[in-house]
N, C-alpha and C. Protein backbone atom coordinates (compact mmCIF):
# COMPACT_ATOMS: atom_id res chain seq x y z
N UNK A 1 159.10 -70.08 109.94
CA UNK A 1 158.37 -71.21 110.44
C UNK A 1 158.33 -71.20 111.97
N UNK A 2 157.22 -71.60 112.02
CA UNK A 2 157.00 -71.67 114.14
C UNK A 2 157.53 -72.97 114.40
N UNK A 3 158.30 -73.19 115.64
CA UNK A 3 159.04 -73.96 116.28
C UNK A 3 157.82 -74.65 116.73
N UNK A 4 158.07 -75.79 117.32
CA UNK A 4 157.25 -76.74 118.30
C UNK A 4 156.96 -75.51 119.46
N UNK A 5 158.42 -75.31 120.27
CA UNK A 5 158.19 -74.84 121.32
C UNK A 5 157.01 -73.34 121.31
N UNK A 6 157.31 -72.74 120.10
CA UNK A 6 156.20 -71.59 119.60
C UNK A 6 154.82 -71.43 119.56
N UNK A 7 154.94 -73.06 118.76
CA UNK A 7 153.35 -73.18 118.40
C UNK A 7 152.44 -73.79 119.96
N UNK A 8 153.79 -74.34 120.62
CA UNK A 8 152.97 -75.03 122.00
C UNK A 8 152.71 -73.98 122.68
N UNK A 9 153.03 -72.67 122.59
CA UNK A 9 152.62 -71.50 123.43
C UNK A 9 151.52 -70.85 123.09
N UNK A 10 151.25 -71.04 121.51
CA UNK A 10 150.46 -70.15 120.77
C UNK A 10 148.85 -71.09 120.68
N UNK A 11 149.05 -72.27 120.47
CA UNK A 11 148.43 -73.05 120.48
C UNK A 11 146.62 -72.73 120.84
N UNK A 12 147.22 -73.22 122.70
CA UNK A 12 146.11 -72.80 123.43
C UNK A 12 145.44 -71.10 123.81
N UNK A 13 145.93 -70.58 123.18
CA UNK A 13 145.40 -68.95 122.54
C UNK A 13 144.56 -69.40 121.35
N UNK A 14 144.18 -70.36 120.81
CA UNK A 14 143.14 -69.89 119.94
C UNK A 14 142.00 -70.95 120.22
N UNK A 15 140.56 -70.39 119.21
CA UNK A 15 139.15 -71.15 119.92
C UNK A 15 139.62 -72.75 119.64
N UNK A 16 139.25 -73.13 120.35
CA UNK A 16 139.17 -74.49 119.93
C UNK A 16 138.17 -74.78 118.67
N UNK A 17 138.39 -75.75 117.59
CA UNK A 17 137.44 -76.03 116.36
C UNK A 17 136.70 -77.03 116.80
N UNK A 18 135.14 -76.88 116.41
CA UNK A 18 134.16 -77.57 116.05
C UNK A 18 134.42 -78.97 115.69
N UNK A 19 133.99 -80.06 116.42
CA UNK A 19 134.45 -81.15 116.08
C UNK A 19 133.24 -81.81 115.50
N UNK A 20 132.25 -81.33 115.36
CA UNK A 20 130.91 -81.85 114.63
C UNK A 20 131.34 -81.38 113.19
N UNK A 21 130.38 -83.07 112.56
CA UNK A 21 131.06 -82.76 111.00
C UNK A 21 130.32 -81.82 110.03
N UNK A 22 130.97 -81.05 109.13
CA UNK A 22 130.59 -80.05 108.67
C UNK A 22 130.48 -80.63 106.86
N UNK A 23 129.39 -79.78 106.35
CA UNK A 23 129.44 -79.88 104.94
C UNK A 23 130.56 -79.12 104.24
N UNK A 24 130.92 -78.99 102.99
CA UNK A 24 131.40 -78.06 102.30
C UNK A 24 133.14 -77.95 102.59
N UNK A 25 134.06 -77.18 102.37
CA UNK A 25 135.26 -77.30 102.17
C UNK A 25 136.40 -77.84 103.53
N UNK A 26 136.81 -78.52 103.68
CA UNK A 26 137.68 -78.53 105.12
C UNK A 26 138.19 -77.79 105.81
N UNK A 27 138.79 -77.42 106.53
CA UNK A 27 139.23 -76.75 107.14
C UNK A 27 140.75 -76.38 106.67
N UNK A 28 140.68 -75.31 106.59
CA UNK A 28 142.53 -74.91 106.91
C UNK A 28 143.40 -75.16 108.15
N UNK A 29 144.57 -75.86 108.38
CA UNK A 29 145.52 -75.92 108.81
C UNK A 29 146.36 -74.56 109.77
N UNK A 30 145.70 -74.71 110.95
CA UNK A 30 145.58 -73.53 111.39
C UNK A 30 146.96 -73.09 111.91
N UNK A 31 148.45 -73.94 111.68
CA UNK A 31 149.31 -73.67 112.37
C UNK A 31 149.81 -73.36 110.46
N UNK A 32 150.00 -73.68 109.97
CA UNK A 32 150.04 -73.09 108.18
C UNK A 32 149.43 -71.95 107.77
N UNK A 33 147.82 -71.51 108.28
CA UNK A 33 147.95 -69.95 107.84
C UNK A 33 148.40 -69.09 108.62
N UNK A 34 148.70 -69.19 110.10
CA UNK A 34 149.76 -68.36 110.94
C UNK A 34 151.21 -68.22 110.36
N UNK A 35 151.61 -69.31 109.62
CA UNK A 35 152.96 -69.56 109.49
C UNK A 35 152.85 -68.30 108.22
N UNK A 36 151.88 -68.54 107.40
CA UNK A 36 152.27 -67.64 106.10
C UNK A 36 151.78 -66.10 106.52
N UNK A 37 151.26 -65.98 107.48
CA UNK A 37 150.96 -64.71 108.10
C UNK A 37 152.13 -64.03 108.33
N UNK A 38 152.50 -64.85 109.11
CA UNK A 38 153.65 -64.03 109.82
C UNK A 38 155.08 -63.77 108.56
N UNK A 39 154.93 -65.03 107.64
CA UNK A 39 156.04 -64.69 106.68
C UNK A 39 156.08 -63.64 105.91
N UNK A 40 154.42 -63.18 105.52
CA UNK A 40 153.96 -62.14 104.92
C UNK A 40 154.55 -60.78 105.73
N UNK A 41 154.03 -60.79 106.92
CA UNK A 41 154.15 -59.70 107.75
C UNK A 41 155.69 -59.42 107.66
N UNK A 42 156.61 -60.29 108.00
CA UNK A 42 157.83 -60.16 108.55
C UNK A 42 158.92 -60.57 107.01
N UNK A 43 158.05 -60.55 106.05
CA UNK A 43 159.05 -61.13 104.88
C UNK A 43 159.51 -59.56 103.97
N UNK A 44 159.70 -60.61 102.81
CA UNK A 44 159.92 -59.33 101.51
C UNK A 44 158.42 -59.14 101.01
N UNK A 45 157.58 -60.11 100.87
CA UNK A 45 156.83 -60.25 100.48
C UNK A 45 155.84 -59.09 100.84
N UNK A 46 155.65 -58.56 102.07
CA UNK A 46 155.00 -57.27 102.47
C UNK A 46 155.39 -56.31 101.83
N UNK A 47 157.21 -55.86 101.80
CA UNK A 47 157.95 -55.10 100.94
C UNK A 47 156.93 -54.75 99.68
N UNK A 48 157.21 -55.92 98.70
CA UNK A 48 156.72 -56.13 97.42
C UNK A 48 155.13 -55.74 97.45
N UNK A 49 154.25 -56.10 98.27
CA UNK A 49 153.17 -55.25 98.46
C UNK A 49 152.86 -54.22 98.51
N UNK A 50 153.56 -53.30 99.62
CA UNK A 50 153.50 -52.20 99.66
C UNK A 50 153.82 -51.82 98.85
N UNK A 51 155.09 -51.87 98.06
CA UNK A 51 155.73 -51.09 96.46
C UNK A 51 154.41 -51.50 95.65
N UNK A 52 153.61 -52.28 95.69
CA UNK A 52 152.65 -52.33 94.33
C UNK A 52 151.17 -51.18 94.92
N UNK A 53 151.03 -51.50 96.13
CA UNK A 53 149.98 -50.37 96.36
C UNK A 53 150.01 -49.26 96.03
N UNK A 54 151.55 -48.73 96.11
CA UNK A 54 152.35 -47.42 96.06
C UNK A 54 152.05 -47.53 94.59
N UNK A 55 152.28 -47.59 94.13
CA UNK A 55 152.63 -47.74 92.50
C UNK A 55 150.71 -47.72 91.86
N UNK A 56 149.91 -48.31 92.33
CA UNK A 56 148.54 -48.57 91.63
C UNK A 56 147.81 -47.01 92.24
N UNK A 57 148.68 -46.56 93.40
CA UNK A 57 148.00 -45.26 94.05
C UNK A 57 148.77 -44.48 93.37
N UNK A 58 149.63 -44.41 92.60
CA UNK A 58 150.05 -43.37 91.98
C UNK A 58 149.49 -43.42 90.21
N UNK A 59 149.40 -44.43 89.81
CA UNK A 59 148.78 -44.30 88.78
C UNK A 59 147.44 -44.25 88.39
N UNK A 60 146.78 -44.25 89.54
CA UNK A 60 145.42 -43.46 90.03
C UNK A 60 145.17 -41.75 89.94
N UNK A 61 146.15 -41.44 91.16
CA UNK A 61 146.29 -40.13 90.91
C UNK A 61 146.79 -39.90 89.57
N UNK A 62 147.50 -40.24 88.86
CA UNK A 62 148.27 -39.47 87.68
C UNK A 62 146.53 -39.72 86.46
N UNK A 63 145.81 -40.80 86.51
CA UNK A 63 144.77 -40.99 85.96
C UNK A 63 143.45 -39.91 86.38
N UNK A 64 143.35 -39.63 87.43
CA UNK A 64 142.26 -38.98 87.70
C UNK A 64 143.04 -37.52 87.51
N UNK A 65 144.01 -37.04 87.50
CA UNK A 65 144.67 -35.81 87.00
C UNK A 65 144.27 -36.00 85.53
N UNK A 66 144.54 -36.39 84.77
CA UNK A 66 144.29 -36.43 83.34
C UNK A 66 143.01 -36.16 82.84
N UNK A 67 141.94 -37.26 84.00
CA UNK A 67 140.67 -37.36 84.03
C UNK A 67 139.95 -35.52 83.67
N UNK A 68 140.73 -34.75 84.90
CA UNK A 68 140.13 -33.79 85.38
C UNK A 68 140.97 -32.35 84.54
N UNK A 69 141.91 -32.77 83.66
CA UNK A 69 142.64 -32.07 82.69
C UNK A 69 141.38 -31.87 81.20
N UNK A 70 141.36 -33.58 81.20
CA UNK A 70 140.34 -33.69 79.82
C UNK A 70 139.05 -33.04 80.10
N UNK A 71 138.36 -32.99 81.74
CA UNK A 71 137.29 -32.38 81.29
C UNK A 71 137.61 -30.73 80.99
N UNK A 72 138.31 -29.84 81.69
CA UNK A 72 138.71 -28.80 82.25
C UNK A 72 138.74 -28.48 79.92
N UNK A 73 139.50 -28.84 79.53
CA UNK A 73 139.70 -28.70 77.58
C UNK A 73 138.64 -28.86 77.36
N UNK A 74 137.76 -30.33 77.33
CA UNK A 74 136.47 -30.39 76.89
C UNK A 74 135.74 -29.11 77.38
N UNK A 75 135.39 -28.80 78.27
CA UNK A 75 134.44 -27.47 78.84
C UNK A 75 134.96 -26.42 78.13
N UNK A 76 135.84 -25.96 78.05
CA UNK A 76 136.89 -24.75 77.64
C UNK A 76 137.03 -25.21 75.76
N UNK A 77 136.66 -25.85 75.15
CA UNK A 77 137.20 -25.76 73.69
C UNK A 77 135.75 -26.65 72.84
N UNK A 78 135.12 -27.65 73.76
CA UNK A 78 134.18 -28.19 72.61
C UNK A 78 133.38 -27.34 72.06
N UNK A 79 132.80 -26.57 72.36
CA UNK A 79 132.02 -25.14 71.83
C UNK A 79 132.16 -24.84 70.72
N UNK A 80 133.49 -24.46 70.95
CA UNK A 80 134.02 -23.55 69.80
C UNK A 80 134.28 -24.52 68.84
N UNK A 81 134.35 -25.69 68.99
CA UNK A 81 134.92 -26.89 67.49
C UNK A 81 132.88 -27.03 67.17
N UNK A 82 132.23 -27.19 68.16
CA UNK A 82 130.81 -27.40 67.49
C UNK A 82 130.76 -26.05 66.68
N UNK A 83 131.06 -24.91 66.72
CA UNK A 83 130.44 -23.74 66.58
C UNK A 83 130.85 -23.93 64.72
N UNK A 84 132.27 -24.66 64.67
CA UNK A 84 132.79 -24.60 63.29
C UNK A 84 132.52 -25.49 62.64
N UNK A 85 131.88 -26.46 63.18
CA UNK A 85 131.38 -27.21 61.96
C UNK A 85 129.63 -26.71 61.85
């Protein structure tokens, strides 16, 4: 969580918002999605990300290996099973 003294530094670093009223959803809480930014960045929670990217990129590769196994048999053997029936 950002301190007072944090957010009073950080504050005036960003645009100032539109104070004309707008249609459609409100606004986000702009000192709340910094806060979960940074928890993300600096938490476990990044950890746990990265291990799942790792993990969906490997069962990619191990899928498109298979992919490229099945055609490599198909090319090399359907022939010969059409030829016998």
């Amino acid at each position: 969580m950002l301190t007072s003294e944090q957010w009073s530094r950080i504050e005036p670093l960003l645009p100032k918002e539109d104070q004309t009223p707008r249609k459609g959803r409100p606004s986000s809480d702009t000192r709340k999605v910094l806060e979960d930014i940074l928890c993300i960045e600096n938490g476990p929670a990044l950890e746990m990300f990265l291990d799942y990217v790792k993990a969906v990129a490997l069962i990619e590769d191990i899928y498109t290996c298979k992919q490229v196994l099945w055609l490599k048999i198909r090319r090399k053997f359907l022939p010969t099973l059409m030829r016998k029936q």
